[in-house]
N, C-alpha and C. Protein backbone atom coordinates (compact mmCIF):
# COMPACT_ATOMS: atom_id res chain seq x y z
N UNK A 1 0.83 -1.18 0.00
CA UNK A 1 0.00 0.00 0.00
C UNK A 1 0.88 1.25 0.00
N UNK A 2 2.02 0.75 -0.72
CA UNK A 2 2.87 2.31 -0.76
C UNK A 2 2.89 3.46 -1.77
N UNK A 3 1.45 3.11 -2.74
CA UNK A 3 1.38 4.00 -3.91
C UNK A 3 0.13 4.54 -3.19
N UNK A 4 0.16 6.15 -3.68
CA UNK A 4 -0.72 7.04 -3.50
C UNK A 4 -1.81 6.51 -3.98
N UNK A 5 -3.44 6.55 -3.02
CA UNK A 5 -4.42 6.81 -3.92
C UNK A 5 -5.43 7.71 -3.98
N UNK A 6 -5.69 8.11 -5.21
CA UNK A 6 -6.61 9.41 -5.54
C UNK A 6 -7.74 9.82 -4.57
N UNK A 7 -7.61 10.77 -4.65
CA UNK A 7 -8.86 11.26 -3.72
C UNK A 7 -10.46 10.66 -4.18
N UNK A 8 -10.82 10.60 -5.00
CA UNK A 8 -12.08 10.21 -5.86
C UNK A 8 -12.40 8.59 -5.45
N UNK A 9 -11.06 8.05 -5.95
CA UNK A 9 -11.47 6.48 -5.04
C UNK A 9 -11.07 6.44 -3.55
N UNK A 10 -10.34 7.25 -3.01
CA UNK A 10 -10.65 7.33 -1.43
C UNK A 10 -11.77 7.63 -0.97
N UNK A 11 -12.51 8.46 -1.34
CA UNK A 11 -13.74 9.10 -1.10
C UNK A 11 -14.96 7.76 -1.26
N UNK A 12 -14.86 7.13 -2.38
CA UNK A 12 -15.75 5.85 -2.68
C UNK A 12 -15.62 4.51 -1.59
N UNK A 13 -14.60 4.53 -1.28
CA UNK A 13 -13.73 3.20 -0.39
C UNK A 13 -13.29 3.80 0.92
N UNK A 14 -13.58 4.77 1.52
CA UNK A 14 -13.16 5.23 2.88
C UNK A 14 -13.21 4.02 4.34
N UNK A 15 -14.25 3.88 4.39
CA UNK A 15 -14.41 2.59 5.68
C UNK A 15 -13.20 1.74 4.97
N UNK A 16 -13.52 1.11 4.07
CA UNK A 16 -12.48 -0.02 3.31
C UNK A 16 -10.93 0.08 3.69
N UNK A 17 -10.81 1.65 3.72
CA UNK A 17 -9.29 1.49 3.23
C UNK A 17 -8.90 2.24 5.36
N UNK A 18 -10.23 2.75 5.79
CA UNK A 18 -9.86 2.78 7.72
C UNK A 18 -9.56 1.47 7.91
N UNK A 19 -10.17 0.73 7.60
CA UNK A 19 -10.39 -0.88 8.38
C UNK A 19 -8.91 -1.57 7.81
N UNK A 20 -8.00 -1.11 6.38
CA UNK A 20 -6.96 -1.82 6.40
C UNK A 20 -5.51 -1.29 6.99
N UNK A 21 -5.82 0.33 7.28
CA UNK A 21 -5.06 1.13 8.20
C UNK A 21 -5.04 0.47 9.55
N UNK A 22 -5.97 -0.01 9.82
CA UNK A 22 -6.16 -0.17 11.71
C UNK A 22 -5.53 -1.33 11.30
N UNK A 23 -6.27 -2.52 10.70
CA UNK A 23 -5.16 -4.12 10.37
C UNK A 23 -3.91 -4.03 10.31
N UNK A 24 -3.85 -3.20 9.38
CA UNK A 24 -2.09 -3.54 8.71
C UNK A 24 -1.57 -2.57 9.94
N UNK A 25 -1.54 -1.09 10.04
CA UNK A 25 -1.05 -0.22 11.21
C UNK A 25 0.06 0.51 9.91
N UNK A 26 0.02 -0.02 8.91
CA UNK A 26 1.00 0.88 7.59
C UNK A 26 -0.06 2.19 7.71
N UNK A 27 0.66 3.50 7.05
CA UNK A 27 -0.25 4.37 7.01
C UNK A 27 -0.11 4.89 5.14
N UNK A 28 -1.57 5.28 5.01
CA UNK A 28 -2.05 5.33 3.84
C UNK A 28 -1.94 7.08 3.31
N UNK A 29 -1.57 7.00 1.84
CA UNK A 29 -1.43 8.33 1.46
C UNK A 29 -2.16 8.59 0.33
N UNK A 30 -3.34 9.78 0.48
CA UNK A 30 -4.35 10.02 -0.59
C UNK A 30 -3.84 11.30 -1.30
N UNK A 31 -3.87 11.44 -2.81
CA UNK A 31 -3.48 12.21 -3.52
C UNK A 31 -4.74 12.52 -4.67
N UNK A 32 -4.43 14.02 -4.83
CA UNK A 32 -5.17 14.77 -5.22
C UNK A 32 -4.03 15.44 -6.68
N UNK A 33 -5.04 14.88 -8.37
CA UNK A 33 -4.80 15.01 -9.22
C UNK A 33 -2.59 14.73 -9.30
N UNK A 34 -2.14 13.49 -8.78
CA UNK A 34 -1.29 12.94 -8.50
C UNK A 34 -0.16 13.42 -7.57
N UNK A 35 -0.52 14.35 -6.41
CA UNK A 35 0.19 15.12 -5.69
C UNK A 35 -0.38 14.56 -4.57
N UNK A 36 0.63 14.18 -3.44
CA UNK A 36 0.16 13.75 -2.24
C UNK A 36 -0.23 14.49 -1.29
N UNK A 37 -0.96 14.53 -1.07
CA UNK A 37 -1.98 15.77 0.05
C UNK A 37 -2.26 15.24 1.47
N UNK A 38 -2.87 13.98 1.49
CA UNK A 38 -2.70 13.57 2.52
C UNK A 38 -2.29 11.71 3.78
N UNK A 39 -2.06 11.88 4.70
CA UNK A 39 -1.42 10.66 5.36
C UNK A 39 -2.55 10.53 5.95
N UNK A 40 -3.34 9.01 5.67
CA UNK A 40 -4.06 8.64 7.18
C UNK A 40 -3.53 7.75 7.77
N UNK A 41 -3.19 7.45 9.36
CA UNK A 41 -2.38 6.60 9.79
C UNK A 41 -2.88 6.59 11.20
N UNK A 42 -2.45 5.21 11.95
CA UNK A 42 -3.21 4.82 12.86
C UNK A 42 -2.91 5.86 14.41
N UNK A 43 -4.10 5.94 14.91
CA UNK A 43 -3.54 6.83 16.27
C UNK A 43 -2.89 6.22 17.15
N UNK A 44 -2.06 6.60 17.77
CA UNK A 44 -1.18 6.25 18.69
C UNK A 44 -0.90 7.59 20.03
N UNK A 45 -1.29 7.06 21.11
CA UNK A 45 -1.26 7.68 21.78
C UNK A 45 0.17 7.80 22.54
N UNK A 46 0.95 9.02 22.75
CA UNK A 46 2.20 9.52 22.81
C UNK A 46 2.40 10.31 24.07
N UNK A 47 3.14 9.69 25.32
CA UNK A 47 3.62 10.14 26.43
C UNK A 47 4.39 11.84 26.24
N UNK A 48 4.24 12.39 26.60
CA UNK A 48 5.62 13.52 26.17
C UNK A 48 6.66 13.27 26.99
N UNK A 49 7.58 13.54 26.34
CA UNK A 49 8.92 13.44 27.51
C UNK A 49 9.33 14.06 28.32
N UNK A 50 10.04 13.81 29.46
CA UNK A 50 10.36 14.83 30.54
C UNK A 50 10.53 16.73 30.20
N UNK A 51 11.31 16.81 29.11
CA UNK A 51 11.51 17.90 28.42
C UNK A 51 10.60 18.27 27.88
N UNK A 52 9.73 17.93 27.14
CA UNK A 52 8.65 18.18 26.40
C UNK A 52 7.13 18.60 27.36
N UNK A 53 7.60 17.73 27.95
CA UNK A 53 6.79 18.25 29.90
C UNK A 53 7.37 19.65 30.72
N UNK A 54 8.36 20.21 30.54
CA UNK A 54 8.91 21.08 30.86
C UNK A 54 8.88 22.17 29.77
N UNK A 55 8.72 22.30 28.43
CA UNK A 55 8.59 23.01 27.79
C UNK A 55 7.94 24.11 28.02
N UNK A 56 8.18 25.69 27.59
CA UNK A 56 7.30 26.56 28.14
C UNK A 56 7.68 26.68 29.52
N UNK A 57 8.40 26.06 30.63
CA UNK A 57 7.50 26.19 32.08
C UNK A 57 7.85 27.65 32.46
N UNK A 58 9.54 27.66 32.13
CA UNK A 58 10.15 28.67 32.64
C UNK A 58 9.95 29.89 31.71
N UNK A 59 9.22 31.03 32.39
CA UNK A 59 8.75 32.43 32.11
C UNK A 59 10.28 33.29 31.96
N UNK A 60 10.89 33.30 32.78
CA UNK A 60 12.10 34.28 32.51
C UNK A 60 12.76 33.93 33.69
N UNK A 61 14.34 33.99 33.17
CA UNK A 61 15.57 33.71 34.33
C UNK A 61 16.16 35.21 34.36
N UNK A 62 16.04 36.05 35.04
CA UNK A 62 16.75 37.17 35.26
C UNK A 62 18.49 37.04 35.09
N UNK A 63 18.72 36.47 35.69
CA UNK A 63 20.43 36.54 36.24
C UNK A 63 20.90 35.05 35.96
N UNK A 64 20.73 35.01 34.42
CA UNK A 64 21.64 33.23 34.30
C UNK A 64 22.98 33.14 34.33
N UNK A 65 23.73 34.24 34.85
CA UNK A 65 24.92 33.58 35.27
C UNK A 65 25.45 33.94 36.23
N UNK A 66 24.61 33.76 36.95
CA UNK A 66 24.91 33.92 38.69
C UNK A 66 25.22 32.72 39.41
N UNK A 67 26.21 32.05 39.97
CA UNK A 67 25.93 31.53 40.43
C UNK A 67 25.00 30.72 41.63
N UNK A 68 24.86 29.60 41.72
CA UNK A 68 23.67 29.20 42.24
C UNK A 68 24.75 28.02 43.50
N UNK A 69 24.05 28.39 44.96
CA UNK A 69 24.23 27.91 45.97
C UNK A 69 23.73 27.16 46.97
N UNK A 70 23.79 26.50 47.44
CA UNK A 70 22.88 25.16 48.74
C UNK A 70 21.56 25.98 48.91
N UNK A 71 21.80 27.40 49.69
CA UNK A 71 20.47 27.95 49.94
C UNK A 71 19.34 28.46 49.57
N UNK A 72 20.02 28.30 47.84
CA UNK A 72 19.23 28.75 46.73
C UNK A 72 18.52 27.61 46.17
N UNK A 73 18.74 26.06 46.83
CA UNK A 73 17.90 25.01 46.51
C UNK A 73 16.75 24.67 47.66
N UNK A 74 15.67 24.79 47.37
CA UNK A 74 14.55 24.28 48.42
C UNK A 74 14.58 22.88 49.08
N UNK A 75 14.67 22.05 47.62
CA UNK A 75 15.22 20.71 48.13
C UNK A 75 16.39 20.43 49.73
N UNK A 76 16.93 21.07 49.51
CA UNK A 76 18.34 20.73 50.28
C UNK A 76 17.90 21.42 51.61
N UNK A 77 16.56 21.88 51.97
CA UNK A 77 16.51 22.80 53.45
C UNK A 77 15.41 21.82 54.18
């Protein structure tokens, strides 16, 4: 299932071609007048990573090169 197929017979065969996405777990690519437009592919639900969990958190560090000391950790009191 690694050749594009047209939008016109995706549109005709939709359930057909969900039900061999979920089986197989290959993901399928529909193209429009022979240009690939789009991927349908199976969901998978995705942990974020520690970093990706941390992303955003920090608003602004004033003074990043200050050093940093025992009393300046909460942990350690």
């Amino acid at each position: 299932m690694n050749d594009p197929i047209p939008k016109s017979q995706f549109k005709a065969r939709a359930l057909e071609y969900f039900r061999q996405v979920e089986s197989t777990g290959r993901p399928l690519i529909v193209s429009d007048h022979g240009r690939p437009v789009l991927e349908v592919r199976p969901y998978q639900i995705t942990k974020p990573t520690p970093l990706q969990a941390l992303k955003g958190s920090l608003l602004r560090y004033q003074r990043p090169t200050d050093p940093v000391g025992e009393d300046d950790w909460d942990a350690m009191r």
